[in-house]
N, C-alpha and C. Protein backbone atom coordinates (compact mmCIF):
# COMPACT_ATOMS: atom_id res chain seq x y z
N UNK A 1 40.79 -32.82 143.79
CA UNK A 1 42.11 -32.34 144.04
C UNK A 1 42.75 -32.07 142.71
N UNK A 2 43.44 -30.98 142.42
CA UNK A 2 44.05 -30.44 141.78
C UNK A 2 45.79 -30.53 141.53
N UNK A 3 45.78 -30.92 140.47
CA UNK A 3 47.47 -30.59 140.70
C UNK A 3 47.93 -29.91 139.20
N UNK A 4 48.85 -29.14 139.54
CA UNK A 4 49.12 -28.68 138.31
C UNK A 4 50.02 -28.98 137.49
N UNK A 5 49.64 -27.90 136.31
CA UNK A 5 50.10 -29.11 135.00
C UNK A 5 49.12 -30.03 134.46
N UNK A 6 48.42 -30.32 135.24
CA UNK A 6 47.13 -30.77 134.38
C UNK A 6 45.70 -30.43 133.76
N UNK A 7 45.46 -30.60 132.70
CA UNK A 7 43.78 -29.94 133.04
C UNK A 7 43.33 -30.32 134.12
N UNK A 8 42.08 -29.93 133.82
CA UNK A 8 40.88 -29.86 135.22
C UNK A 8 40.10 -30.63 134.73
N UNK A 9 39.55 -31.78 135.44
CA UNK A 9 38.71 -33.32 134.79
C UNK A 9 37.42 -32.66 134.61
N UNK A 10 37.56 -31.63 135.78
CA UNK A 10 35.89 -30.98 136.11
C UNK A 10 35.37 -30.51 134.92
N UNK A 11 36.33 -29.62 134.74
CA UNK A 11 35.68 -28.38 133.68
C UNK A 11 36.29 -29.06 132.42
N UNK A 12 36.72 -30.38 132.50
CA UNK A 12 36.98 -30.34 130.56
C UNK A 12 35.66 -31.51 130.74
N UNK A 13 34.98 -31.12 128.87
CA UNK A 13 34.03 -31.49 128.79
C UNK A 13 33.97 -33.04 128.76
N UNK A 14 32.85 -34.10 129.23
CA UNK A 14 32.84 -35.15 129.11
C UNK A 14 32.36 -36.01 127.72
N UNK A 15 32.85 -36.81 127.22
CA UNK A 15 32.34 -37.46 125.79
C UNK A 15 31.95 -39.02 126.12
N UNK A 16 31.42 -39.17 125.60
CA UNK A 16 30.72 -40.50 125.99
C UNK A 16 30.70 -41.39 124.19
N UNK A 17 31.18 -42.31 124.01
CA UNK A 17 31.22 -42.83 122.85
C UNK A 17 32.04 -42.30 122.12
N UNK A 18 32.19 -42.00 120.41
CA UNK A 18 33.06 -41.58 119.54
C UNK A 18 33.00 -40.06 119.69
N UNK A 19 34.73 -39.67 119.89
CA UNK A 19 34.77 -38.08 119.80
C UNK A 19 34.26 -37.53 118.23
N UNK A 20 33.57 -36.25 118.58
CA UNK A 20 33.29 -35.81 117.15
C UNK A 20 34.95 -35.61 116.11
N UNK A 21 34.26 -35.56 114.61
CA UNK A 21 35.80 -35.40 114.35
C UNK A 21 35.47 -33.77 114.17
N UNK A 22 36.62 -33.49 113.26
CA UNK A 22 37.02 -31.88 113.45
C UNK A 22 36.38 -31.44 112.39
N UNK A 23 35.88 -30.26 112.06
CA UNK A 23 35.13 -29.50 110.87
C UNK A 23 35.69 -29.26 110.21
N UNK A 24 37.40 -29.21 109.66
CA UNK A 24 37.90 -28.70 108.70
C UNK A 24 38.26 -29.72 107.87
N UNK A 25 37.87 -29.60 106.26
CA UNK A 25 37.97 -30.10 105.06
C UNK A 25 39.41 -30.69 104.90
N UNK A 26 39.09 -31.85 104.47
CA UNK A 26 40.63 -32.70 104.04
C UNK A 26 41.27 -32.11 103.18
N UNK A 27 42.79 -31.77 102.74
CA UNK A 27 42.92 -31.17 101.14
C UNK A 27 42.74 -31.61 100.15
N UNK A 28 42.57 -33.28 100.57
CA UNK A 28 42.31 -34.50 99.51
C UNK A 28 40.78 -34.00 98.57
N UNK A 29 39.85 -34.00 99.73
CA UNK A 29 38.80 -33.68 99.21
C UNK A 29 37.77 -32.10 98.20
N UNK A 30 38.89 -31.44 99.00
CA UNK A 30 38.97 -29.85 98.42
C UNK A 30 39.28 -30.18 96.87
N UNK A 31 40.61 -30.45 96.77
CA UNK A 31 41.04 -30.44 95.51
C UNK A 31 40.29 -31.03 94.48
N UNK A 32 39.32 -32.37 94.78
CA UNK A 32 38.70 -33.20 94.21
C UNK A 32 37.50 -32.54 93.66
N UNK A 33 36.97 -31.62 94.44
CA UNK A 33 35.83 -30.96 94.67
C UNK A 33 36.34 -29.78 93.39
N UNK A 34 37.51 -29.04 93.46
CA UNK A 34 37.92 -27.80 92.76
C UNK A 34 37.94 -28.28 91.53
N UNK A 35 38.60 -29.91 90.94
CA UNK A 35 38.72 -30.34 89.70
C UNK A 35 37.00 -30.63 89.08
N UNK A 36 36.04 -31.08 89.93
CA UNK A 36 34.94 -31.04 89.25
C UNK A 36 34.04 -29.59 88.57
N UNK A 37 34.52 -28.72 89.59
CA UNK A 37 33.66 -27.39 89.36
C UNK A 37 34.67 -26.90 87.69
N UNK A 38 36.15 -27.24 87.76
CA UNK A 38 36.51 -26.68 86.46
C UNK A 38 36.16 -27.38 85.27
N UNK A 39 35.90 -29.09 85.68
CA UNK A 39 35.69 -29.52 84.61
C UNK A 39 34.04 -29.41 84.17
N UNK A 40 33.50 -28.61 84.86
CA UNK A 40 32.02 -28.47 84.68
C UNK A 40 31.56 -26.95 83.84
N UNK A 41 32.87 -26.30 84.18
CA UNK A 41 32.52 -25.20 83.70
C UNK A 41 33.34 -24.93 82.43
N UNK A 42 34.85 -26.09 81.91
CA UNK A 42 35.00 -25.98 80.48
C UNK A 42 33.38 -26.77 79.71
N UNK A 43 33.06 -27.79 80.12
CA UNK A 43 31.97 -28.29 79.60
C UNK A 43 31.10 -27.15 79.15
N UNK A 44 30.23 -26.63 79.87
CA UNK A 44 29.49 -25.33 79.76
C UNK A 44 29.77 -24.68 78.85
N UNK A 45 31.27 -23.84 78.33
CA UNK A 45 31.96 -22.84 77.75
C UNK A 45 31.75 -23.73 76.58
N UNK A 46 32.21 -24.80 76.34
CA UNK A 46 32.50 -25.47 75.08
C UNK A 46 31.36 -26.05 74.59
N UNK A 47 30.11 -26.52 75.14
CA UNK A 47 28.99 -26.52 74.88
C UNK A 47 28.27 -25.44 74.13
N UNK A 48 28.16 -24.39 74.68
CA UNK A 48 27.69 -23.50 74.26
C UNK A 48 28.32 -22.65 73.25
N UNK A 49 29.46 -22.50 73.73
CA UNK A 49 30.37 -21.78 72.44
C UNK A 49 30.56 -22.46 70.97
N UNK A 50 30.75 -23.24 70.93
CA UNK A 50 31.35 -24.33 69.82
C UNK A 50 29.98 -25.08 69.04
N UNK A 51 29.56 -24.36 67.75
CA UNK A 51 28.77 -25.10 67.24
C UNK A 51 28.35 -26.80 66.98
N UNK A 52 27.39 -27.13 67.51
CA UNK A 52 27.54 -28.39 67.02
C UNK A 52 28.27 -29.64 68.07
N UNK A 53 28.89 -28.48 69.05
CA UNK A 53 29.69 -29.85 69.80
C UNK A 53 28.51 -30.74 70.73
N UNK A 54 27.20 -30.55 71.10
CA UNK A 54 26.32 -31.08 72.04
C UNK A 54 25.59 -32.21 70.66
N UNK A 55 25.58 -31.65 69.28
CA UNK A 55 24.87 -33.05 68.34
C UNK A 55 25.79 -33.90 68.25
N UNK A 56 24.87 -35.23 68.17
CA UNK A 56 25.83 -36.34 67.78
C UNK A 56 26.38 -36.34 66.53
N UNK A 57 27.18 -36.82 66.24
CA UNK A 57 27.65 -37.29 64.61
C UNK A 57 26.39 -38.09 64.37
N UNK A 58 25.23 -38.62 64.20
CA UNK A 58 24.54 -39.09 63.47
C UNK A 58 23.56 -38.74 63.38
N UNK A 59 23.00 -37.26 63.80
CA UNK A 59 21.82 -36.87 63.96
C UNK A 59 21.40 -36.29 62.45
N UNK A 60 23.03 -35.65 61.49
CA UNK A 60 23.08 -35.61 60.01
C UNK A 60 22.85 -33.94 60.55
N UNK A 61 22.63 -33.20 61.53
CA UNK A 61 22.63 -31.80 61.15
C UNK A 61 24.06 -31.17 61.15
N UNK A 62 23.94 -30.14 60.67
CA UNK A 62 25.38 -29.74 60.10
C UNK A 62 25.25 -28.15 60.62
N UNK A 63 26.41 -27.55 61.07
CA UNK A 63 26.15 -26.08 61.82
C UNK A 63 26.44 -25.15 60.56
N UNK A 64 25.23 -23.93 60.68
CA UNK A 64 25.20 -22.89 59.35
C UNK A 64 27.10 -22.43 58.83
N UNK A 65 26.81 -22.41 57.92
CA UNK A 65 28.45 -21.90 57.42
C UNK A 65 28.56 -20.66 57.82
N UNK A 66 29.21 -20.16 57.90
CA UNK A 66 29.66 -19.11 57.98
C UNK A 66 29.49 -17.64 57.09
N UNK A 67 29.19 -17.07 56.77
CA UNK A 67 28.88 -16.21 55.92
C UNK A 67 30.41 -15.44 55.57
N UNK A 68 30.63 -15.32 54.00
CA UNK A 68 31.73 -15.12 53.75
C UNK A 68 31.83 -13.40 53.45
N UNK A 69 30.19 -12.64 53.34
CA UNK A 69 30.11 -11.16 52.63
C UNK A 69 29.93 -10.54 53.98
N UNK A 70 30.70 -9.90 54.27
CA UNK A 70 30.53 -8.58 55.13
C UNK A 70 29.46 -8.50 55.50
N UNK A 71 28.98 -8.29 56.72
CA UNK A 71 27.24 -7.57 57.45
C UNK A 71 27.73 -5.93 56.38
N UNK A 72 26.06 -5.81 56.85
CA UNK A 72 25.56 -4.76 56.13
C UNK A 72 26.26 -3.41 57.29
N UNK A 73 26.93 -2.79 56.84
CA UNK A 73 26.68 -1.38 57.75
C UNK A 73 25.83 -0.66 58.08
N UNK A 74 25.04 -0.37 57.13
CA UNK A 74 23.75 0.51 56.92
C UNK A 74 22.65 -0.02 57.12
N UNK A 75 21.51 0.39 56.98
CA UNK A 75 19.97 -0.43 56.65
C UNK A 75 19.73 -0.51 55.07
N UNK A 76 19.10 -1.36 55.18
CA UNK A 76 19.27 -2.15 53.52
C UNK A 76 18.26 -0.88 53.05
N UNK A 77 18.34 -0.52 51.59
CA UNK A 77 17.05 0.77 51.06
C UNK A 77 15.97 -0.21 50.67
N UNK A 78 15.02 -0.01 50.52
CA UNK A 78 14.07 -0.10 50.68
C UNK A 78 13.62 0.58 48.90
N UNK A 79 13.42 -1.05 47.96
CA UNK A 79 13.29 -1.41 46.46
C UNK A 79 11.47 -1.29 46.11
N UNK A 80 11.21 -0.13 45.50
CA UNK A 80 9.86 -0.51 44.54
C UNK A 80 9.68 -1.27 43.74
N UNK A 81 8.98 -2.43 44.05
CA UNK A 81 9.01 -2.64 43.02
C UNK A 81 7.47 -2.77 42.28
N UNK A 82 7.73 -3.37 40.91
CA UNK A 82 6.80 -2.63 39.72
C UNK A 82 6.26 -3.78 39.19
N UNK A 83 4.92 -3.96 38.74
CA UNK A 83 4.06 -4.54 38.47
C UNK A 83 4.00 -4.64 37.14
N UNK A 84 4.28 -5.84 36.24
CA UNK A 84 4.52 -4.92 34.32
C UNK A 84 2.96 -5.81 34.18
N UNK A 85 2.16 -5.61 33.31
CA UNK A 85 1.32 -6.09 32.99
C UNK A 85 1.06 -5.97 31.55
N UNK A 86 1.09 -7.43 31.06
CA UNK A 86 1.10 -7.58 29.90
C UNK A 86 -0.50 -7.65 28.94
N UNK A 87 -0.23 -6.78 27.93
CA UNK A 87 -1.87 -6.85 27.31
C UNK A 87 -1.50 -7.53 26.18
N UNK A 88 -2.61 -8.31 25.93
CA UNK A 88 -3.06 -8.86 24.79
C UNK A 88 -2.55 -8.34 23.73
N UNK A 89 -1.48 -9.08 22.37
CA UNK A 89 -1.84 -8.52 21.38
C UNK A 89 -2.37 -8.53 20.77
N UNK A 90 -2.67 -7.49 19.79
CA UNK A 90 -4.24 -7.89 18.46
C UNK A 90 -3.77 -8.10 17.30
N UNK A 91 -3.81 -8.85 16.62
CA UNK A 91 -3.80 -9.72 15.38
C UNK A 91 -3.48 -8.14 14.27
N UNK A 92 -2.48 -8.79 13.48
CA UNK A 92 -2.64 -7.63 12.34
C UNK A 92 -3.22 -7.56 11.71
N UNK A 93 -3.98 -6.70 11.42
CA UNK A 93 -4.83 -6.46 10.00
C UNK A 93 -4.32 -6.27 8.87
N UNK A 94 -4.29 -7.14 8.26
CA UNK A 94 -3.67 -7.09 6.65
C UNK A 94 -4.86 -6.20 5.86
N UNK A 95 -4.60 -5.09 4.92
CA UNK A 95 -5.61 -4.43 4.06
C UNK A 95 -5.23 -5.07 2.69
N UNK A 96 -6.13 -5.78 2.34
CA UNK A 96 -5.66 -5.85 0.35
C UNK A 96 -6.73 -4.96 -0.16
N UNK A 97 -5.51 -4.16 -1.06
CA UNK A 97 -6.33 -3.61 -1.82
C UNK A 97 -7.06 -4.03 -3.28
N UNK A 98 -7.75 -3.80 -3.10
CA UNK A 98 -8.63 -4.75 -4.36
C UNK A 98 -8.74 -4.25 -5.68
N UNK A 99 -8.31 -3.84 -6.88
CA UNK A 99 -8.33 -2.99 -7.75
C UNK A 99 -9.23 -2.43 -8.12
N UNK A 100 -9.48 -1.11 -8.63
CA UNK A 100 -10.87 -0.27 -9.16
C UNK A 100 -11.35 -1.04 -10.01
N UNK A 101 -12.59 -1.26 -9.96
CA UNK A 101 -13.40 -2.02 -11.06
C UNK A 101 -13.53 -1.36 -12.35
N UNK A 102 -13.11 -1.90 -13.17
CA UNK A 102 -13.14 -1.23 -14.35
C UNK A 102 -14.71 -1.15 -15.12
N UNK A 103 -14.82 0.00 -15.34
CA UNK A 103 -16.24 0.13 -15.97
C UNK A 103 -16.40 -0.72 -17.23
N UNK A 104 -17.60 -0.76 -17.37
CA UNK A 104 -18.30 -1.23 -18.67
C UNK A 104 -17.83 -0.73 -19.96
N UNK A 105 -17.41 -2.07 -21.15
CA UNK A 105 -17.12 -1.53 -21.99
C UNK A 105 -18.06 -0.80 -23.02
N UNK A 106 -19.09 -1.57 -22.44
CA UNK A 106 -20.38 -0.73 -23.61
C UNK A 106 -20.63 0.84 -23.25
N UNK A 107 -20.42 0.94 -21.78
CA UNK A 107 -20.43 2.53 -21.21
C UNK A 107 -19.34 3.61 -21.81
N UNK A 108 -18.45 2.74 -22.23
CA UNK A 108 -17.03 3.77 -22.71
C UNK A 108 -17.42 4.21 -23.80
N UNK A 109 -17.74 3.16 -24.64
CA UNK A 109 -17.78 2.68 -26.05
C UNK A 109 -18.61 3.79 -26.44
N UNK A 110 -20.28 4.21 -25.52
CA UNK A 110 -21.34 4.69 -25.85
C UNK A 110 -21.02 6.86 -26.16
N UNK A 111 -19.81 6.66 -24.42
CA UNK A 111 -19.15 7.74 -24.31
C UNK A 111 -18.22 8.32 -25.60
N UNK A 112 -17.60 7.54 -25.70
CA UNK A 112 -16.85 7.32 -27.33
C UNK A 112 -17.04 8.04 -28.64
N UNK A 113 -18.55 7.25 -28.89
CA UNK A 113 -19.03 7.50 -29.99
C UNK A 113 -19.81 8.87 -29.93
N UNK A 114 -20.41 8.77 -29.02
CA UNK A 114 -21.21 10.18 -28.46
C UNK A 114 -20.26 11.31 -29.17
N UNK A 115 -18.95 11.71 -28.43
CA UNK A 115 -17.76 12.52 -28.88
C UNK A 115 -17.51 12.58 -30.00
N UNK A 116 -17.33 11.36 -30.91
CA UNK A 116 -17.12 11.39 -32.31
C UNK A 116 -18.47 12.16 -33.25
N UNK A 117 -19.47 11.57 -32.60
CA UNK A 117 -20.32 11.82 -33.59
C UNK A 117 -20.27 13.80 -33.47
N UNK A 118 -19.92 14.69 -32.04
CA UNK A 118 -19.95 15.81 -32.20
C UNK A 118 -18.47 16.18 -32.82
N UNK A 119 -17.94 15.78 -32.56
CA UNK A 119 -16.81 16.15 -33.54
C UNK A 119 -16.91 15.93 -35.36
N UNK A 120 -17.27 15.06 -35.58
CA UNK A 120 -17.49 15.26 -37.15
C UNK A 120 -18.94 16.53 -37.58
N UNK A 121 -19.71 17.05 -36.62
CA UNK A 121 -21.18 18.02 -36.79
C UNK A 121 -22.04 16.52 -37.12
N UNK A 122 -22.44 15.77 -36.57
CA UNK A 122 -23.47 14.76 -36.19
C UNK A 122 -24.53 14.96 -34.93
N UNK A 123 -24.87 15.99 -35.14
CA UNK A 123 -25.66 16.04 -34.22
C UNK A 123 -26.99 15.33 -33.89
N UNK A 124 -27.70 15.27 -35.00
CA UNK A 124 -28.63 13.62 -34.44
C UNK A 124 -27.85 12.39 -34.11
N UNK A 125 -27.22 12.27 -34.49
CA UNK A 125 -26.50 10.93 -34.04
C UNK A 125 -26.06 10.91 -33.10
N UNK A 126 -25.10 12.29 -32.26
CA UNK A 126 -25.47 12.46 -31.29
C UNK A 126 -26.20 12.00 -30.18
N UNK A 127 -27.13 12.97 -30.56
CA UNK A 127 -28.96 12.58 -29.81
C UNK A 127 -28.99 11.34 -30.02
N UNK A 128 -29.21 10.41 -30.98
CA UNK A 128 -29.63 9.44 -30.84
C UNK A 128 -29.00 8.77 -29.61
N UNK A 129 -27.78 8.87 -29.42
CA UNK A 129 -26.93 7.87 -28.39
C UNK A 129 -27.31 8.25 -26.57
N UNK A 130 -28.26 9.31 -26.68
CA UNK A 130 -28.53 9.72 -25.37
C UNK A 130 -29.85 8.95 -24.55
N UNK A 131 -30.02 8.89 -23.47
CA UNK A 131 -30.97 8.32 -22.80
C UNK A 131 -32.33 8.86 -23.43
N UNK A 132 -33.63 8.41 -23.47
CA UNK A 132 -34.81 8.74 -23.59
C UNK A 132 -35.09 10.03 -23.42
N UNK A 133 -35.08 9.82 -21.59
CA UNK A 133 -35.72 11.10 -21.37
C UNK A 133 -35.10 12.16 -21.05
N UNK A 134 -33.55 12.07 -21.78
CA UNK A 134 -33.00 13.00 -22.03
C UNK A 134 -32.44 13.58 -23.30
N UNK A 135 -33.19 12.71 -24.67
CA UNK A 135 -33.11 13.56 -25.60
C UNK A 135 -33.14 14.81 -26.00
N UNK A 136 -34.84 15.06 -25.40
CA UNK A 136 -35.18 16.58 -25.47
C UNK A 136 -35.03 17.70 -25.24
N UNK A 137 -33.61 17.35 -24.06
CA UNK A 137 -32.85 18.41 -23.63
C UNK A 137 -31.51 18.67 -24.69
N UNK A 138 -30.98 17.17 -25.16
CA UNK A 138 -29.83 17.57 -25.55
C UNK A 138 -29.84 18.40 -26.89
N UNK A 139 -30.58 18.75 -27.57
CA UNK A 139 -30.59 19.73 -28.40
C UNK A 139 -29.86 21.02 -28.26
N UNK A 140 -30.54 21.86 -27.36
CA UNK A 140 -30.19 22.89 -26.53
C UNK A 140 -28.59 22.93 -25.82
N UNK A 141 -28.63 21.66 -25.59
CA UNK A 141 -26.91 21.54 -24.38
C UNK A 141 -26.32 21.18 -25.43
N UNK A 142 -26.22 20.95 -26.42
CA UNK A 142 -25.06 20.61 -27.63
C UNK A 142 -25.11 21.78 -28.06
N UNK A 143 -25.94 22.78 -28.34
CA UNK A 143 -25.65 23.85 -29.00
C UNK A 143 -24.76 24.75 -28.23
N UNK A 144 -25.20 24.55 -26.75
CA UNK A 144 -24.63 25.84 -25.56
C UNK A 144 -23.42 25.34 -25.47
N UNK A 145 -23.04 23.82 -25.01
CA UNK A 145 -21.66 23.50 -24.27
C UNK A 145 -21.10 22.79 -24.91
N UNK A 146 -21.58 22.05 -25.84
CA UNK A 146 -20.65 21.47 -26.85
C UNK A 146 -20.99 21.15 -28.77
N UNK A 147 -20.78 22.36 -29.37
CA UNK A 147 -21.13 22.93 -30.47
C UNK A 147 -20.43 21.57 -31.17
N UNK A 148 -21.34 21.00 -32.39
CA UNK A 148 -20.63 20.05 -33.48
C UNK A 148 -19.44 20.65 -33.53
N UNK A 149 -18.68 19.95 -33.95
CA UNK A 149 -17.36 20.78 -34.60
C UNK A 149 -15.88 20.31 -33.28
N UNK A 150 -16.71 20.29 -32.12
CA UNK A 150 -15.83 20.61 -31.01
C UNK A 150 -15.36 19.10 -30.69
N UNK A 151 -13.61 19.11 -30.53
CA UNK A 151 -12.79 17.91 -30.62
C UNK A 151 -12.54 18.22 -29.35
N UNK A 152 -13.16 17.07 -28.72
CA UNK A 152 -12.80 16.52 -26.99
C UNK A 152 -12.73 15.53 -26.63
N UNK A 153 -11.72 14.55 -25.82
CA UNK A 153 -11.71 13.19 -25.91
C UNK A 153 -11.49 12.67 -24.39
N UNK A 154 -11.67 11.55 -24.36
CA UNK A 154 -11.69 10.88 -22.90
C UNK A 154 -10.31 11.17 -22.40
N UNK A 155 -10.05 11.57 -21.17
CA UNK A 155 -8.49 11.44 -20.34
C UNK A 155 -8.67 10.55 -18.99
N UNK A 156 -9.73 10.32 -18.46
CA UNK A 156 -9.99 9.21 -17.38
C UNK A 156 -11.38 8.97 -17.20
N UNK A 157 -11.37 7.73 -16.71
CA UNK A 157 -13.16 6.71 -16.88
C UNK A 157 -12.58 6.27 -15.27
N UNK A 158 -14.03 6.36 -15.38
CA UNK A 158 -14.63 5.87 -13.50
C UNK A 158 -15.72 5.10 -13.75
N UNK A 159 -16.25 4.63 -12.24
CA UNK A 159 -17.71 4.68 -12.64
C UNK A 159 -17.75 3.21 -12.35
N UNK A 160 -19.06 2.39 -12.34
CA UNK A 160 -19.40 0.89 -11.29
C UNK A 160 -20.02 0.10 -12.66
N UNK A 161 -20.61 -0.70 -12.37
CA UNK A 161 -20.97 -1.15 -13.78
C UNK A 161 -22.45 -1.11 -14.35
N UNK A 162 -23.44 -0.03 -13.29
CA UNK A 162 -24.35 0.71 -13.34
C UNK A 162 -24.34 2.37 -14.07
N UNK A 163 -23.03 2.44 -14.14
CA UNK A 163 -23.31 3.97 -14.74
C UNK A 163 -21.32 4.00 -15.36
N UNK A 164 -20.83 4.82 -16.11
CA UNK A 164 -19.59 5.33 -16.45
C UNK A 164 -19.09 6.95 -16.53
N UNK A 165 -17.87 7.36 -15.47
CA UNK A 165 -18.25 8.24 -15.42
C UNK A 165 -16.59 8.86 -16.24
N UNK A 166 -16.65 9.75 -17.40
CA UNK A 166 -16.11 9.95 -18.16
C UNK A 166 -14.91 11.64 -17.85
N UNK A 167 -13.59 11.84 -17.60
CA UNK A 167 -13.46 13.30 -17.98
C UNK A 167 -12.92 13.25 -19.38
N UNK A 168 -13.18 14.60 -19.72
CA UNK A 168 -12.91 14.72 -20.86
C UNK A 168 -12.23 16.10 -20.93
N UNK A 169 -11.44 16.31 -21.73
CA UNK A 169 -11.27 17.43 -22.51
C UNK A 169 -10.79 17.74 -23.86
N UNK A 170 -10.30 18.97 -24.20
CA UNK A 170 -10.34 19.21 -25.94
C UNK A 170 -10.05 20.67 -26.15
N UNK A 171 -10.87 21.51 -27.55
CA UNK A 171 -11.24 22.55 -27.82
C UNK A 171 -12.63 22.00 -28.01
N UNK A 172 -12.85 23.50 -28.13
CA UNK A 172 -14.57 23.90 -28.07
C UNK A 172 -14.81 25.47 -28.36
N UNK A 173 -14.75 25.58 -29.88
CA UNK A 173 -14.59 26.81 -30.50
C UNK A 173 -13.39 27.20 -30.36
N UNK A 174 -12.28 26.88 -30.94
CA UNK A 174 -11.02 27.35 -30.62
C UNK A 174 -10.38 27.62 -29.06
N UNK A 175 -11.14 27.36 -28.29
CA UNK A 175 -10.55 27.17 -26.84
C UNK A 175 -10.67 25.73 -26.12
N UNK A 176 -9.86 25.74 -25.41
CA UNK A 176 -9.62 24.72 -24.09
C UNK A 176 -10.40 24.78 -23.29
N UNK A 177 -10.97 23.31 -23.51
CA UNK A 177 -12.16 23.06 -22.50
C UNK A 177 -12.03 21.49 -22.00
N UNK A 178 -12.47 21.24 -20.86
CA UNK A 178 -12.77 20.27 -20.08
C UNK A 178 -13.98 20.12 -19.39
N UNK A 179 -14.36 18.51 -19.42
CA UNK A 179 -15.77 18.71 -18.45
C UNK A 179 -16.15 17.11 -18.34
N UNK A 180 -17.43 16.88 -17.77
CA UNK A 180 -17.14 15.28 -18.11
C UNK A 180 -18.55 14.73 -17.90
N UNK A 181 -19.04 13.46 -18.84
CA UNK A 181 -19.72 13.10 -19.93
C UNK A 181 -20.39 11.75 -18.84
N UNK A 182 -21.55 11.63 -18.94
CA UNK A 182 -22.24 10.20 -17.79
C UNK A 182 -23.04 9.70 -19.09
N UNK A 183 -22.81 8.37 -18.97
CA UNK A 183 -23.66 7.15 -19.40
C UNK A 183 -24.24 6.18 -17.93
N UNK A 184 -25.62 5.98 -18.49
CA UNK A 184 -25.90 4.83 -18.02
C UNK A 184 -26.32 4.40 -18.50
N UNK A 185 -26.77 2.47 -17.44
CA UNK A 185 -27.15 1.18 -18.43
C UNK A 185 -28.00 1.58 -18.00
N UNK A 186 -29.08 0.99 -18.64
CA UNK A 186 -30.43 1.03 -19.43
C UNK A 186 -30.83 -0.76 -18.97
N UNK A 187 -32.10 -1.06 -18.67
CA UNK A 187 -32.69 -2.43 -18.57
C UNK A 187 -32.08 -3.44 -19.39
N UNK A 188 -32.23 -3.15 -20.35
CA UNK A 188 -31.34 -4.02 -21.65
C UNK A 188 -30.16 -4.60 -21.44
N UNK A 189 -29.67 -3.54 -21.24
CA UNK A 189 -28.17 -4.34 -20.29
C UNK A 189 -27.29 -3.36 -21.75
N UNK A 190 -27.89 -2.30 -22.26
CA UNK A 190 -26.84 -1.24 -22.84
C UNK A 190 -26.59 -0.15 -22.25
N UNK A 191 -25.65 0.97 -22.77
CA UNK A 191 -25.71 2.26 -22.10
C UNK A 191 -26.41 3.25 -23.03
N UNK A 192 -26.70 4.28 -22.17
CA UNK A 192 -26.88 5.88 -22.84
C UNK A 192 -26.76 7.02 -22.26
N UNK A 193 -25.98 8.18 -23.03
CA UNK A 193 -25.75 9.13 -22.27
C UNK A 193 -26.97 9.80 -21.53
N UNK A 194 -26.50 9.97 -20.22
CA UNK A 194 -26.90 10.91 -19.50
C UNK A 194 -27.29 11.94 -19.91
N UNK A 195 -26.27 12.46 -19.67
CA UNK A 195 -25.70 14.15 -19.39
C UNK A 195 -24.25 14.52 -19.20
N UNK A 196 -23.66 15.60 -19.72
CA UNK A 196 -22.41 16.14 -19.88
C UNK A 196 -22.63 17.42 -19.47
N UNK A 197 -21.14 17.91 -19.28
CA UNK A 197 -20.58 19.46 -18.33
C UNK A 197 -19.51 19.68 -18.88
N UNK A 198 -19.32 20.85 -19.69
CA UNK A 198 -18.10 21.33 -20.02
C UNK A 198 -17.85 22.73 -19.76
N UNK A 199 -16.61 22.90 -19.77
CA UNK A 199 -16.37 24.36 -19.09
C UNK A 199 -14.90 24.52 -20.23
N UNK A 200 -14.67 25.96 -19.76
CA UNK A 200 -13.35 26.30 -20.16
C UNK A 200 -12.30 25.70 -18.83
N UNK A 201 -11.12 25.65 -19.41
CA UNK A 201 -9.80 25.41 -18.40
C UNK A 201 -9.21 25.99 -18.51
């Protein structure tokens, strides 16, 4: 039986033990719920953003500084570089020069007298002062190139201490002449003329 104004016992549903409760969220718990998700997501931001904030103070690492020079705009050029290679140096060579050996005085001496003796007309005496086996020539070559009489005298000596080698010049028949005069030593350990060359100058 029915009366109205009331539900219907029939058709409302039957529950047996505790009614379910209702599906909609407390605001208590919403809000509780909204404060964790923000405080989870400054964490996050500030973690990640903020150097250094996740190390401890005692781990001793320290976050890179900052760089104070401008980034590059451009691409950096691109530097050859060069290989120097150093060589060895070589020692200086010092040259001393060693002075010309001065010839033999017996070689000058021989040259010397040779001259004198044609200048006063000594002509064996001359000869005598000449090598052996070149006496037999000088007969002939005193008469042709240097006649007794003829005044010619040493102007420079050369020569090792095996031989002396003499220039000379002078007159020779009223003219200017030059030419020049060889001694050598001899076994003995004296000199004797060679041979001589005179010309006009």
């Amino acid at each position: 039986m029915t009366y109205p104004g009331r539900p219907d016992h029939q058709n409302a549903p039957q529950y047996f033990g505790t009614p379910p409760r209702s599906a909609t969220v407390k605001p208590g718990v919403a809000i509780g719920i909204l404060i964790a998700v923000i405080a989870l997501t400054a964490f996050c931001v500030t973690g990640f953003a903020t150097p250094g904030f996740l190390l401890g103070k005692g781990s001793g690492l320290l976050p890179p500084a900052p760089s104070s020079s401008p980034a590059p705009t451009s691409a950096p050029t691109s530097r050859t570089s060069t290989t120097t290679i150093s060589r060895p140096t070589r020692p200086r060579v010092t040259v001393t020069r060693r002075p010309a050996p001065q010839p033999p005085e017996k070689g000058v001496q021989v040259i010397t007298d040779f001259l004198a003796k044609i200048a006063v007309g000594d002509k064996a005496g001359a000869i005598a002062l000449a090598c052996e086996q070149q006496k037999r020539f000088m007969d002939d070559k005193i008469d042709s190139l240097l006649p007794p009489g003829s005044r010619v005298t040493i102007t420079k000596i050369g020569g090792t201490s095996k031989f002396v080698l003499a220039d000379v010049a002078g007159t020779v028949e009223s003219r200017r002449a030059k030419g020049t005069v060889i001694a050598d030593r001899r076994d003995d350990g004296d000199f004797c003329v060679t041979t001589f060359s005179i010309r006009d100058a």
